[in-house]
Protein backbone atom coordinates (compact mmCIF):
# COMPACT_ATOMS: atom_id res chain seq x y z
CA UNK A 1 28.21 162.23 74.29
CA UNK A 2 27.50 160.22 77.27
CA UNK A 3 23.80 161.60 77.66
CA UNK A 4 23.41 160.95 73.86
CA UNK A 5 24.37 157.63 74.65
CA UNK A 6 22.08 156.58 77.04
CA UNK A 7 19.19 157.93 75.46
CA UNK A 8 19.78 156.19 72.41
CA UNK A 9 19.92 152.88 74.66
CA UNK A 10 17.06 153.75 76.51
CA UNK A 11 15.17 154.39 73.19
CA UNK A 12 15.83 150.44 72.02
CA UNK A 13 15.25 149.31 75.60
CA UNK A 14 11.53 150.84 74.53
CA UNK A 15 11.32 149.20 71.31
CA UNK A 16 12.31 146.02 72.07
CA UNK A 17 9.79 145.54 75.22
CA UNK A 18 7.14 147.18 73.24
CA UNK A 19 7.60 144.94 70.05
CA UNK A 20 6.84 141.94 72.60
CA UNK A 21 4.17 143.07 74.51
CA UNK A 22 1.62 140.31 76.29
CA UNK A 23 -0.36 141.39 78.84
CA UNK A 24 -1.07 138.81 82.13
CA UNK A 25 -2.04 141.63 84.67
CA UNK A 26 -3.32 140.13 87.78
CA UNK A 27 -2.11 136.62 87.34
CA UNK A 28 0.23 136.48 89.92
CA UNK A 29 0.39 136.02 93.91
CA UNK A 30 2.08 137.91 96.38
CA UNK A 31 2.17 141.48 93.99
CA UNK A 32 3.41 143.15 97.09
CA UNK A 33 6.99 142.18 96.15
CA UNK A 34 6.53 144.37 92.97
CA UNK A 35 6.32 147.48 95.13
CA UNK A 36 9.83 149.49 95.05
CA UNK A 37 11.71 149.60 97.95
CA UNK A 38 13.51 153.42 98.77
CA UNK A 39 12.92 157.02 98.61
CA UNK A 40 16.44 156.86 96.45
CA UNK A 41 15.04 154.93 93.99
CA UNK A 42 11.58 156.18 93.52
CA UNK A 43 13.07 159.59 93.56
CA UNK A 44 14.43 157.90 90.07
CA UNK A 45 11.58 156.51 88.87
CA UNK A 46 12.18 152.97 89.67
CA UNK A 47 15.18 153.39 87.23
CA UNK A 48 17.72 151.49 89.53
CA UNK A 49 19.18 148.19 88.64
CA UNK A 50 22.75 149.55 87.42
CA UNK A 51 22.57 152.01 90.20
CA UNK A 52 22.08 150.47 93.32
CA UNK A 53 25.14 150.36 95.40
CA UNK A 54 23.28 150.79 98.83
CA UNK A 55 21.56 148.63 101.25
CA UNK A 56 18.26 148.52 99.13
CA UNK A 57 20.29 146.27 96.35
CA UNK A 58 18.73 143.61 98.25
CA UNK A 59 15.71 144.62 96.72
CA UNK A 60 16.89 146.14 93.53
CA UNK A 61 20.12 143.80 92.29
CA UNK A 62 21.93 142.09 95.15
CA UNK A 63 25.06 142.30 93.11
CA UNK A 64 25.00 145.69 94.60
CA UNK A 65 26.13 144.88 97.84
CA UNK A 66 29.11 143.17 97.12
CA UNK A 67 30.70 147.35 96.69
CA UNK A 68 29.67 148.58 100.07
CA UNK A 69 32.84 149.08 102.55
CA UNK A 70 30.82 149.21 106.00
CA UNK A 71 27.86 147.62 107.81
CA UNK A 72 24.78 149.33 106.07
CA UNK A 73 21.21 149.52 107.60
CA UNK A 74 18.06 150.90 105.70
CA UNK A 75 14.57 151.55 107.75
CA UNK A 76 11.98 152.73 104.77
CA UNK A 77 8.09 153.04 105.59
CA UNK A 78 5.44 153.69 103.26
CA UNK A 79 1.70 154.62 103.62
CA UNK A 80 1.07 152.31 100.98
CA UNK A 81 -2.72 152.73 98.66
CA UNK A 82 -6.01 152.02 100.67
CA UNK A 83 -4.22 152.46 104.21
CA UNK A 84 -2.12 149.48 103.80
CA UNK A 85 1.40 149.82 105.69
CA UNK A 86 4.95 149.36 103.53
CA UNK A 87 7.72 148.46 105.83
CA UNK A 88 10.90 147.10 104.92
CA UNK A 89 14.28 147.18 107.51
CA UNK A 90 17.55 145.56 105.55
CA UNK A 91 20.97 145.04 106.65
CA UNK A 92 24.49 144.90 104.60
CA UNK A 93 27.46 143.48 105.97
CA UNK A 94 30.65 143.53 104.39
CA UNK A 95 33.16 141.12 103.69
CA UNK A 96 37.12 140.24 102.46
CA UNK A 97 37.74 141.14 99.12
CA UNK A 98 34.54 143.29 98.49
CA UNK A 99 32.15 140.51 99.16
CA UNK A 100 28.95 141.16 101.87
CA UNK A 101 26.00 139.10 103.25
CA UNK A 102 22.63 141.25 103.45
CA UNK A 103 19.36 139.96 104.97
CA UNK A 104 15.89 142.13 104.13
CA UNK A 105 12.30 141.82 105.76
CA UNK A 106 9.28 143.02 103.87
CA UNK A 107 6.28 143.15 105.69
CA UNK A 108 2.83 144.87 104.43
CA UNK A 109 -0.41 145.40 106.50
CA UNK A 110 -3.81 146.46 107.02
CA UNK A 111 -6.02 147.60 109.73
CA UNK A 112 -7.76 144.44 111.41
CA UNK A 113 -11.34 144.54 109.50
CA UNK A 114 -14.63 143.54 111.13
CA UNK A 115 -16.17 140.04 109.72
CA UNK A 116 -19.48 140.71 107.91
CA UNK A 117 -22.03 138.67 106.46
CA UNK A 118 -24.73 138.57 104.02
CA UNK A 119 -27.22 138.17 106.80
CA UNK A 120 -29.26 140.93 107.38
CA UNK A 121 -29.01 141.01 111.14
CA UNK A 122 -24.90 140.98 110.94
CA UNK A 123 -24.38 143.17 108.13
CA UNK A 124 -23.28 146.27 110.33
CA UNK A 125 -20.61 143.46 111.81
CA UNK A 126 -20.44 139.77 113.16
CA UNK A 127 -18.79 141.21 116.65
CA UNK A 128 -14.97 140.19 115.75
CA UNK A 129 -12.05 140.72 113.37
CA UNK A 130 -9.87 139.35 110.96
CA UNK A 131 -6.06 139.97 109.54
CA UNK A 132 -4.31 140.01 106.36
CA UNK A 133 -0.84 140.77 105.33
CA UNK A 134 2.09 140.02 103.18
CA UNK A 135 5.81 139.39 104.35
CA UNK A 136 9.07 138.38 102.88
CA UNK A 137 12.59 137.47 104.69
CA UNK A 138 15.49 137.34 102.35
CA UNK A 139 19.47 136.69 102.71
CA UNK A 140 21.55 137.57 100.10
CA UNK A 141 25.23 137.58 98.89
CA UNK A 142 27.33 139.86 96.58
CA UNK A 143 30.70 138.71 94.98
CA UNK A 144 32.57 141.29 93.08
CA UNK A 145 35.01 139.28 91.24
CA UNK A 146 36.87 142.00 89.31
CA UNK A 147 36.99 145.92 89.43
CA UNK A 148 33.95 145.69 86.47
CA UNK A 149 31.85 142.68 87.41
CA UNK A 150 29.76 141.79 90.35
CA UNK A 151 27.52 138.52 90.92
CA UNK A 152 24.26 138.52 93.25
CA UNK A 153 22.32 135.95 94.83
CA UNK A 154 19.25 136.15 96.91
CA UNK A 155 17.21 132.99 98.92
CA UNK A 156 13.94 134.57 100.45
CA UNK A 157 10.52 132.97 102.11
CA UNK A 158 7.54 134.63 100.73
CA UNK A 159 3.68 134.13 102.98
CA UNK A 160 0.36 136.08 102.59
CA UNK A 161 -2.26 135.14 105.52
CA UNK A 162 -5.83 136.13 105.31
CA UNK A 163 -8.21 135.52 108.56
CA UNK A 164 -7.51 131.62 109.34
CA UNK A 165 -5.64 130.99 105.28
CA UNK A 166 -2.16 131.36 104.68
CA UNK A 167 -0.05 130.23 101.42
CA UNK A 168 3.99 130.28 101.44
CA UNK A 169 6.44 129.35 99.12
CA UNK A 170 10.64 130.26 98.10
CA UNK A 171 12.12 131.86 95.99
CA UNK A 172 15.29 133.10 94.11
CA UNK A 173 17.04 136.46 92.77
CA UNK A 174 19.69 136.55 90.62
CA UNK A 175 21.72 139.80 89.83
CA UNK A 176 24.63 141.54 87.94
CA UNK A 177 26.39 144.95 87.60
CA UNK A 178 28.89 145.06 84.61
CA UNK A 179 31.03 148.51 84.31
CA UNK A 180 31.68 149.10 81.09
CA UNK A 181 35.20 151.28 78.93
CA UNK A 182 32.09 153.25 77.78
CA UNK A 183 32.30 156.29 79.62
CA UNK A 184 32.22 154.14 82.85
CA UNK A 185 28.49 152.95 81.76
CA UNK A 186 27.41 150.50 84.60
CA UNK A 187 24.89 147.32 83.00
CA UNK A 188 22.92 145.72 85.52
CA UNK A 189 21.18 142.50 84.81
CA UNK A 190 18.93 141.07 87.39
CA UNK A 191 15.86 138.68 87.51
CA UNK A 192 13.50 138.54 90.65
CA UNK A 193 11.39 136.27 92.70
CA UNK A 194 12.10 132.97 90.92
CA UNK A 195 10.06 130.39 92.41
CA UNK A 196 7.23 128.04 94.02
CA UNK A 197 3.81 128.97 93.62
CA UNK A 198 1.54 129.69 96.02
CA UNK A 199 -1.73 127.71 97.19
CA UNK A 200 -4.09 128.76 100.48
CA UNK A 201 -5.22 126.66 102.63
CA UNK A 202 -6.12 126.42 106.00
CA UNK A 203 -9.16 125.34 108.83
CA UNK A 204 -12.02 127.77 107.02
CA UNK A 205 -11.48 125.96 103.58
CA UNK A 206 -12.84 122.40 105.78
CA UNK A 207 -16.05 121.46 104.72
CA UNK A 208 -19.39 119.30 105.64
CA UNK A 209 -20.10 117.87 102.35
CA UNK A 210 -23.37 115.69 101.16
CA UNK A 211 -21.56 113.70 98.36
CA UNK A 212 -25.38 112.55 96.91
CA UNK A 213 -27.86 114.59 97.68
CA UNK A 214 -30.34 112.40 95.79
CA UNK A 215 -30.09 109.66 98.22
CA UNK A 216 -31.46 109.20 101.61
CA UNK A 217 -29.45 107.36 104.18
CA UNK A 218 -25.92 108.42 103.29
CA UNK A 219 -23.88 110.53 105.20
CA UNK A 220 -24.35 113.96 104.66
CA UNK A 221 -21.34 115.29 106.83
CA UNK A 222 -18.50 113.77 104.67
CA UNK A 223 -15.38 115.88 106.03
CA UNK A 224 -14.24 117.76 102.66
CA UNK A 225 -11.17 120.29 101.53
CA UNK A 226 -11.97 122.89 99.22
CA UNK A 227 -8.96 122.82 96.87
CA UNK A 228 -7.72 126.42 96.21
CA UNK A 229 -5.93 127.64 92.85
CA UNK A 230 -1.89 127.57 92.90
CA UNK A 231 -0.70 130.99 91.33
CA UNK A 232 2.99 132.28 90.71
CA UNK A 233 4.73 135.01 91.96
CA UNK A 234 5.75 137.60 90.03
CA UNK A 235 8.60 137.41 88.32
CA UNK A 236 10.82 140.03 86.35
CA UNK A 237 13.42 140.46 84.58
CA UNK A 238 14.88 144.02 84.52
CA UNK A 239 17.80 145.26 82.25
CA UNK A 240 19.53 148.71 83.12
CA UNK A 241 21.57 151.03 82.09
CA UNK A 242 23.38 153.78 84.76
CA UNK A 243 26.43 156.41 84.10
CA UNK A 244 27.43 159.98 85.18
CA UNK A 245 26.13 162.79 82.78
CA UNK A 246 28.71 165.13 84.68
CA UNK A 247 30.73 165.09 87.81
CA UNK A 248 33.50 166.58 89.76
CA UNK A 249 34.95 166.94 92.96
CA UNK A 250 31.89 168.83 93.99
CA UNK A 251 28.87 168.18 91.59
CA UNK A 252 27.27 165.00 90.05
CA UNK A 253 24.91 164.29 87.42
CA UNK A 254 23.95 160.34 87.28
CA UNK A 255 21.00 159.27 84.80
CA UNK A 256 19.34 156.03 84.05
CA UNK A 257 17.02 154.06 82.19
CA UNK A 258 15.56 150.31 83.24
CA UNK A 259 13.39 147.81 80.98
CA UNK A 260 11.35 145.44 82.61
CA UNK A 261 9.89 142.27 81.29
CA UNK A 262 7.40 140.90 84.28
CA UNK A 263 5.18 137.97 83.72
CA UNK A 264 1.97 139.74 85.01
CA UNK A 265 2.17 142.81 83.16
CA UNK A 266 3.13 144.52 80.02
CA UNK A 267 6.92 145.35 79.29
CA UNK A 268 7.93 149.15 80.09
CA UNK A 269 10.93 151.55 80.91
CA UNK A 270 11.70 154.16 83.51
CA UNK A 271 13.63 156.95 83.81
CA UNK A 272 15.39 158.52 86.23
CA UNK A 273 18.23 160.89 87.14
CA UNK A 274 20.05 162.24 90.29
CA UNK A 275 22.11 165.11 91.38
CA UNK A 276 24.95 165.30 94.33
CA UNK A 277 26.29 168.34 96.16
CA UNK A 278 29.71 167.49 97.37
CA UNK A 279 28.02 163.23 98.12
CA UNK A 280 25.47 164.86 100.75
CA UNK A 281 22.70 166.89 99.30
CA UNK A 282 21.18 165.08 96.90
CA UNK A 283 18.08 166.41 94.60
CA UNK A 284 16.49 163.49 91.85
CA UNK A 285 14.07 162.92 89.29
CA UNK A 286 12.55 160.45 87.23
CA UNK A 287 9.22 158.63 85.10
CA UNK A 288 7.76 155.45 85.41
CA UNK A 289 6.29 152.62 83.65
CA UNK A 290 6.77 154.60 80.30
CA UNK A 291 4.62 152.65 77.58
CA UNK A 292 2.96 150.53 80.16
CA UNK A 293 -1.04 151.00 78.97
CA UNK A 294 -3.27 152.29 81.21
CA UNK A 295 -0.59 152.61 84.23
CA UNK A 296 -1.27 155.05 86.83
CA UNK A 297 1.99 155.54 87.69
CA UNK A 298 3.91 158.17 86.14
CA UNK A 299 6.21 161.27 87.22
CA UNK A 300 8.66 160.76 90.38
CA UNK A 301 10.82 163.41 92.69
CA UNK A 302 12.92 163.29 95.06
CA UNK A 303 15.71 164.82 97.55
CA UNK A 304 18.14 163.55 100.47
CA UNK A 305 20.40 164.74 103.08
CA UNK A 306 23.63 162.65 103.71
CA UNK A 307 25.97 163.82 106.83
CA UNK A 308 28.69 162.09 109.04
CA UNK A 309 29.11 162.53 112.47
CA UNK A 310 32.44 162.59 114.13
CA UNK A 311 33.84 159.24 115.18
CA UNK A 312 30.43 158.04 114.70
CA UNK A 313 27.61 156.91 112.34
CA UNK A 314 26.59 158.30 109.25
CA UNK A 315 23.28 159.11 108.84
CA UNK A 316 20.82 159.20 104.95
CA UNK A 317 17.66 160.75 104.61
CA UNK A 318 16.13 160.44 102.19
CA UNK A 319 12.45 161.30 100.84
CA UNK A 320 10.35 160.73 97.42
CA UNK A 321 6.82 161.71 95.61
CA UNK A 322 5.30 159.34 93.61
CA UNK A 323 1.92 160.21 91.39
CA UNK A 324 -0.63 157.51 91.31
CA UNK A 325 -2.85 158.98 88.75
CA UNK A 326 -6.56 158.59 89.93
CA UNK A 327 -5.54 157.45 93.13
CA UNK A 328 -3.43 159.51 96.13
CA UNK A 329 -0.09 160.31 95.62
CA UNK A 330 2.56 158.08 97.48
CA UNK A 331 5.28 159.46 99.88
CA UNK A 332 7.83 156.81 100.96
CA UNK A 333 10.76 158.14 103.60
CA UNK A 334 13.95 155.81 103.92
CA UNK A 335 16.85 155.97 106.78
CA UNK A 336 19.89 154.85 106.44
CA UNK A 337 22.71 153.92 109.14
CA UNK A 338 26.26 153.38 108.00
CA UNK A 339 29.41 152.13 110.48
């Protein structure tokens, strides 16, 4: 009954994002913060709003926090497509009466690249090097006001930088978890990177302008600023659905389903499920972007390793696959501290 109810959910989930489907790919800024954070999470396709009850709710739905009992850490790195880096360390602290602050730092890379030009004697390299990266620091709060409802909120300060350019702008996330009388279904609501947008500027976009060219006598070296586009970040709104298939005191069976609505892409679901050994060997599962067109992401896996040590820490491994179609799979690894 349960898994016959979640599919059936998951099946309008796809009709309704597909009946409303508009296309804006690449019309955002900042697309880094559309890259999932943990191997948990991948290992369930993505399919994580109504499940997250760790320290990478920050990312996910920061109403998730507000059910963790003790200080929480996650360190996750990804080799991210084209040798970029994909680091993220977050933090969960807990509070009275189920409440907890969290703070989150994003941060992706590249190798410095050498500056070329389109002059024949420097096209091998001008002799020095330039940057370019993404970040984003975030603090969050989760309230759970009842045993079935919790409320998230999320402040965070997005920047990109490119050689001597930079653009930076804030931003919101809102989230929800809602725990249903059906079969202890969990709805989580949660809308992401609600904001400024996000202009460059900076000393290479200064210019020596000739304002006439026609005339003689003026000044050709007019000081100028070349005005650069303002773009959006890119915001979503997911919708998902969570419960337990099966479980006991030893075994577990969670699945779920998420529908996301983005303003830079096409509506689409994933999929995901995971299985528990006793809460410490963990094996999962999932698909992505199901009826996104043209997506190269598709089929996810998973496992994890979950152990206490005595009078101390406990310690969560956790690792994921991820195929990227045409391009190199992607293997993210997450650790997390709890004390």
């Amino acid at each position: 009954m349960k898994l016959k109810t979640l599919i059936l959910a998951s099946a309008l989930l796809g009709l309704t994002v597909s009946a409303f489907a508009v296309s804006k790919v690449g019309s955002t800024a900042a697309p880094f913060l559309n890259i999932a954070v943990g191997a948990r999470a991948i290992g369930m396709g993505g399919a994580f709003t109504a499940m997250a009850n760790d320290a990478t709710a920050l990312y996910w739905n920061p109403a998730g926090i507000s059910g963790i009992d003790k200080f929480q850490t996650t360190l996750i790195h990804t080799d991210w497509l084209t040798d970029l880096r994909y680091d993220v360390i977050g933090a969960v602290l807990p509070l009275e009466h189920n409440d907890a602050l969290g703070a989150q730092i994003t941060l992706l890379t590249m190798p410095d690249q050498e500056v070329t030009t389109t002059q024949q004697s420097e096209q091998d390299g001008a002799g020095y090097f330039f940057s370019a990266g993404s970040m984003a620091m975030q603090l969050s709060y989760g309230k759970q006001f009842t045993d079935r409802f919790q409320l998230g909120f999320t402040g965070k300060y997005i920047r990109e930088w490119i050689w001597h350019e930079s653009a930076a702008t804030a931003a919101i996330d809102l989230g929800s978890v809602y725990r249903t009388d059906l079969n202890g279904m969990r709805i989580g609501i949660a809308i992401t990177n609600f904001g400024g947008k996000m202009q460059m500027t900076g000393r290479d976009l200064t210019r020596l302008y000739d304002v006439d060219e026609t005339r003689e006598g003026n000044n050709g070296s007019v000081v100028a600023n070349l005005g650069t586009d303002k773009w959006p970040l890119p915001l979503t709104m997911r919708f998902g659905l969570a419960m337990e298939a099966f479980q006991n005191e030893k075994h577990r069976l969670s699945i779920a389903a998420d529908a996301l609505h983005p303003n830079d892409n096409d509506e689409s679901v994933n999929f995901g499920s995971e299985y528990s050994f006793r809460e410490q060997l963990f094996f999962r599962a999932g698909y992505k972007s199901l009826f996104l067109k043209d997506s190269e992401e598709g089929l996810t896996a998973g496992f994890g390793v979950h152990f206490k040590t005595r009078g101390g820490p406990s310690f969560a491994l956790d690792a994921a696959y991820e195929d990227f179609g045409r391009f190199d799979a992607i293997y993210k690894y997450s650790l997390g501290i709890s004390y």
